[in-house]
Every structure is written in C-alpha cells, then in structure tokens.
Protein backbone atom coordinates (compact mmCIF):
# COMPACT_ATOMS: atom_id res chain seq x y z
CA UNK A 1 101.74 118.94 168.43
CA UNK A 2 104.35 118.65 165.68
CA UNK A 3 102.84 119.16 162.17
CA UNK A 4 104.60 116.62 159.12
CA UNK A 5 107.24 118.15 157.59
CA UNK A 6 105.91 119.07 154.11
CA UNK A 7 108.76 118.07 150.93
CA UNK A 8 110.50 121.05 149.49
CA UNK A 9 107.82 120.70 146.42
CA UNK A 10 105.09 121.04 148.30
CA UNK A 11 105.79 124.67 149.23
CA UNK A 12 105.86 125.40 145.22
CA UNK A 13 102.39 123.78 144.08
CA UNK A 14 102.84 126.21 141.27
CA UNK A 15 106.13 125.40 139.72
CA UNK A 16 105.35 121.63 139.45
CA UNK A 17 103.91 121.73 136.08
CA UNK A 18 106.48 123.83 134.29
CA UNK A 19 109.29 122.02 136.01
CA UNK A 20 108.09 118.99 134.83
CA UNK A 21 107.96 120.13 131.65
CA UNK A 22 111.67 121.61 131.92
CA UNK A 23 112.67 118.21 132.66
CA UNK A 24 111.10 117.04 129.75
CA UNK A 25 112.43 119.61 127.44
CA UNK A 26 116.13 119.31 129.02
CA UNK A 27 116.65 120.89 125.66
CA UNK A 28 120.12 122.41 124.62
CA UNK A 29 118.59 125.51 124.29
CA UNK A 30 119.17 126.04 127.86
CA UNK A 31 122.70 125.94 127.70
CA UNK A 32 123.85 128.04 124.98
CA UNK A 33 127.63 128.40 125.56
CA UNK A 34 127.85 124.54 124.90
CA UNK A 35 131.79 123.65 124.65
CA UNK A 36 132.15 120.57 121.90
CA UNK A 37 134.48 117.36 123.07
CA UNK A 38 134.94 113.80 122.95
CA UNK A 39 135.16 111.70 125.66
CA UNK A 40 138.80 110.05 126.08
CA UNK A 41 138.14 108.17 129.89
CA UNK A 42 135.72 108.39 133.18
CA UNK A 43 137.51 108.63 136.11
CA UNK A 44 136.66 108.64 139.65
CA UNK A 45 133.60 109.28 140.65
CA UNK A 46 132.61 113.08 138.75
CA UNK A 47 136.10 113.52 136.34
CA UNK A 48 136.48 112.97 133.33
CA UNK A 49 139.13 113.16 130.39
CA UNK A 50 137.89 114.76 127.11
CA UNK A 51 139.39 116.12 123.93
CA UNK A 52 138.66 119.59 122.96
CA UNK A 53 140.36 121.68 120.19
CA UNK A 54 143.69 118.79 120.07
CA UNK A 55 144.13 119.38 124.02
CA UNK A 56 142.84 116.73 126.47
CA UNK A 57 141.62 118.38 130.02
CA UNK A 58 139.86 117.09 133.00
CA UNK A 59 135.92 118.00 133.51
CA UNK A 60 134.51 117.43 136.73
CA UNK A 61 130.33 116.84 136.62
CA UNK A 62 128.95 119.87 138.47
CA UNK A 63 125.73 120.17 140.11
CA UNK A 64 125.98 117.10 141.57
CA UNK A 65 128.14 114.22 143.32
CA UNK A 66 128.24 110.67 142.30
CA UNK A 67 129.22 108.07 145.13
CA UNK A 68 132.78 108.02 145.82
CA UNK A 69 134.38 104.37 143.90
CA UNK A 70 135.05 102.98 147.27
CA UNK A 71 131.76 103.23 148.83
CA UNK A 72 129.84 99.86 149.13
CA UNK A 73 127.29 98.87 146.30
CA UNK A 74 126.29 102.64 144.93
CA UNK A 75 129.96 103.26 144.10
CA UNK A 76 130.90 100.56 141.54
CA UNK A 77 127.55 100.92 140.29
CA UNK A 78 127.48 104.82 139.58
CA UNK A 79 131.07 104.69 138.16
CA UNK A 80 129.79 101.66 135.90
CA UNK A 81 126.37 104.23 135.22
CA UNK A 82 128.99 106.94 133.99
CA UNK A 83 131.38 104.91 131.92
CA UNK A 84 127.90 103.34 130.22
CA UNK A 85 126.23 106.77 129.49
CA UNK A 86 130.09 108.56 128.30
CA UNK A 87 131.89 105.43 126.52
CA UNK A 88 135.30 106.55 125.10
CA UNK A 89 135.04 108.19 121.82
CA UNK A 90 131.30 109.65 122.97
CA UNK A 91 130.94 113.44 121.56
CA UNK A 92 129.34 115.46 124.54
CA UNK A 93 128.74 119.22 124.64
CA UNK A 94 130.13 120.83 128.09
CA UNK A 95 128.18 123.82 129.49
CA UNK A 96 131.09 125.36 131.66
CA UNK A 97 130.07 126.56 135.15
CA UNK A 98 132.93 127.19 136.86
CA UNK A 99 136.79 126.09 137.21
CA UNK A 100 138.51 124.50 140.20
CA UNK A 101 141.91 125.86 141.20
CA UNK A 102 143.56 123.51 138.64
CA UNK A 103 141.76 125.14 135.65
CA UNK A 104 139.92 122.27 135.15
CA UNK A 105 135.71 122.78 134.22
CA UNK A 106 133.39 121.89 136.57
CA UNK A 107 130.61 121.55 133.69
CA UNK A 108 127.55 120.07 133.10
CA UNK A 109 127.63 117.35 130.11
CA UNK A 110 125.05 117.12 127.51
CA UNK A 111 124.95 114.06 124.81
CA UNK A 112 122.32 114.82 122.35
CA UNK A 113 120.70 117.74 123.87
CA UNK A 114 120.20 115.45 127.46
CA UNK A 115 122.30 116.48 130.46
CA UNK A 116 124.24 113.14 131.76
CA UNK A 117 124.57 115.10 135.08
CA UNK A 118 120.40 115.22 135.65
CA UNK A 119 120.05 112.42 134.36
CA UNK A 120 122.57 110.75 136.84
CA UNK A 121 120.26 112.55 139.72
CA UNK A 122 116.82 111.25 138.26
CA UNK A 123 118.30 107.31 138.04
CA UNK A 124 119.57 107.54 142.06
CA UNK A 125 123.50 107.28 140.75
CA UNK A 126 124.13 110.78 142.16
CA UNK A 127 123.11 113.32 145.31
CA UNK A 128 122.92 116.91 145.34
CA UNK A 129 125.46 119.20 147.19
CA UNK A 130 123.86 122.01 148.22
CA UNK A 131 127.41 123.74 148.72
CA UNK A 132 127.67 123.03 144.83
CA UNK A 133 123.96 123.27 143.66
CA UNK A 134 124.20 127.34 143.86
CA UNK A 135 126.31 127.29 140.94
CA UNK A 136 123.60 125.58 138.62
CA UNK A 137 120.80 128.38 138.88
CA UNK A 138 119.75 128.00 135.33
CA UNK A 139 118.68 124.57 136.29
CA UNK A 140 118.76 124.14 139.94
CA UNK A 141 115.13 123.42 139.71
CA UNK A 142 115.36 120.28 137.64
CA UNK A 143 117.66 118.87 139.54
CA UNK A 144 115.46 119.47 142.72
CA UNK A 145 112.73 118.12 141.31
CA UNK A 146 114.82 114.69 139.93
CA UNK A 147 116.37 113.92 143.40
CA UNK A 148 112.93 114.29 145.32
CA UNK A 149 111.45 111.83 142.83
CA UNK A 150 114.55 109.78 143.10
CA UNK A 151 113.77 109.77 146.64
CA UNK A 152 110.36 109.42 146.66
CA UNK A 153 110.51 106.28 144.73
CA UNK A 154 113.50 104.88 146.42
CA UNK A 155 115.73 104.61 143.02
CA UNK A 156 119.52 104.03 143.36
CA UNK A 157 121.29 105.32 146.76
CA UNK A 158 117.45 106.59 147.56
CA UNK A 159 117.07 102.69 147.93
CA UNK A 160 118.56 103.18 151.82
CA UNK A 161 116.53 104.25 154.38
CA UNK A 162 119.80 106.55 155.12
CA UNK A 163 122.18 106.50 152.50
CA UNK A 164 125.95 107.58 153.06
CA UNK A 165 126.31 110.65 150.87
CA UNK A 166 129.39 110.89 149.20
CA UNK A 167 130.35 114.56 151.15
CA UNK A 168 130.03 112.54 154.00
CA UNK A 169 131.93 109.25 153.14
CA UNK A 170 134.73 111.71 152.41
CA UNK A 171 134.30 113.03 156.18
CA UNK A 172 134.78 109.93 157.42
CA UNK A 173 131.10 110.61 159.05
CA UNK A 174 129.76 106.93 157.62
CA UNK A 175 131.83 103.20 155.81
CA UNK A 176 129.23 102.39 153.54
C-alpha cells in the first residue's frame, strides 16, 4: 500500500514558525550588499533595465522564473505584475547573486525593504527553478514556503491543475 506523499513542509514541522516569520520580516537586513538603482524598463519575462552610478545594465530576477510573454494567460499577466510592481523611474535596491556570461546581475530586487522576486512567487506570477534556487541560500526557505502556499491555494499559474512551467515552455515540452 502506497502511503500519501507528504509536502516538502511537512518534513520540517519545526521551521514553519520562524519561516513564517522570515516572510514577514523580508527585512533588508537580510541582504546587506544592497546595490541602489532606478528602474529605466521591464523586459521579457525576468530582465530588466536599471540605472546605477550614470550606466544603464540589464538585471535578470534570480531565484525564480516568471512565465515566458508568449505563454497563454500567465504570461501577459506576470509581465503586466512586473511592470506594475517596477514602474519606470521606481528606485529598487539589487542584492547581486550572481552574473550571467554577459556580465549582467542575476539579483534579487527589493523596493522598500520587500523583495519583488518573493513576492512574485507568493502572488502565483512566478515558479521556482530548482537549477536556479541553489543560488538563493540566504533565502531559499522563503521562497519554498511562498510557492507551496501559492500552490496550496491555487493562486496565479497554481490556478492549473498542471501548469506549463516556463523551463518547460522553453523545451518545447508544453503550448500553453
């Protein structure tokens, strides 16, 4: 006889609590090498265009993927998300995680001490990566706990039964 599958939370009855209260406290005093910028353009689906120190360079949201443009209904609606939460002219704070092999950030974006990246997760408009989600150890834990609740409750992509994440749109591996 098969036993349920128990969520990934379940295993770590003891972390719930102070996870929840890391979420609450998504504090800039967790990223202390915060980057200043303002926000020139959103691009496609995690880039964006910001101005730091008179030079404008391309951040990619890291942690995280957003819907690819294309994709049926979550797309548009994620990219609309983005450009609501980072309107031009919006002065962000960029904790840098890595670089691509352009030199461009691969950050995570903070507007008045809230990261826009977990806070995409926690409203559905973006899935995690797990090949990505190694690089955000400081708070890989929030964003586990956001997606399972995202998922629990059925908010944004979590809506389908079997969404088509965007990792796998790229693939080819679903159209939606």
């Amino acid at each position: 006889m098969n036993k349920p599958s128990l969520p990934l939370l379940a295993l770590l009855p003891g972390l719930l609590l102070p996870i929840s209260s890391l979420l609450l406290s998504n504090s800039l005093a967790q990223a202390q090498s915060l980057q200043k910028a303002t926000i020139v353009s959103v691009g496609d689906r995690n880039a964006l265009q910001v101005r730091q120190q008179g030079r404008t360079i391309t951040v990619w949201l890291g942690c995280m993927e957003m819907p690819d443009p294309a994709q049926k209904t979550w797309g548009k609606m994620a990219a609309d998300r983005l450009k609501q939460l980072l309107p031009a002219g919006q002065t962000v704070q960029i904790r840098e995680i890595n670089r691509d092999r352009y030199c461009s950030i691969i950050g995570e974006v903070f507007v008045n001490g809230e990261s826009i990246n977990l806070q995409l997760v926690t409203e559905g408009m973006a899935a995690l990566n797990p090949q990505y989600l190694n690089e955000c150890r400081r708070t890989q834990a929030q964003y586990l706990l956001a997606e399972s609740e995202a998922q629990q409750q059925g908010i944004g992509l979590w809506q389908e039964a079997n969404p088509c994440l965007p990792w796998d749109y790229r693939r080819h591996r679903c159209d939606r």
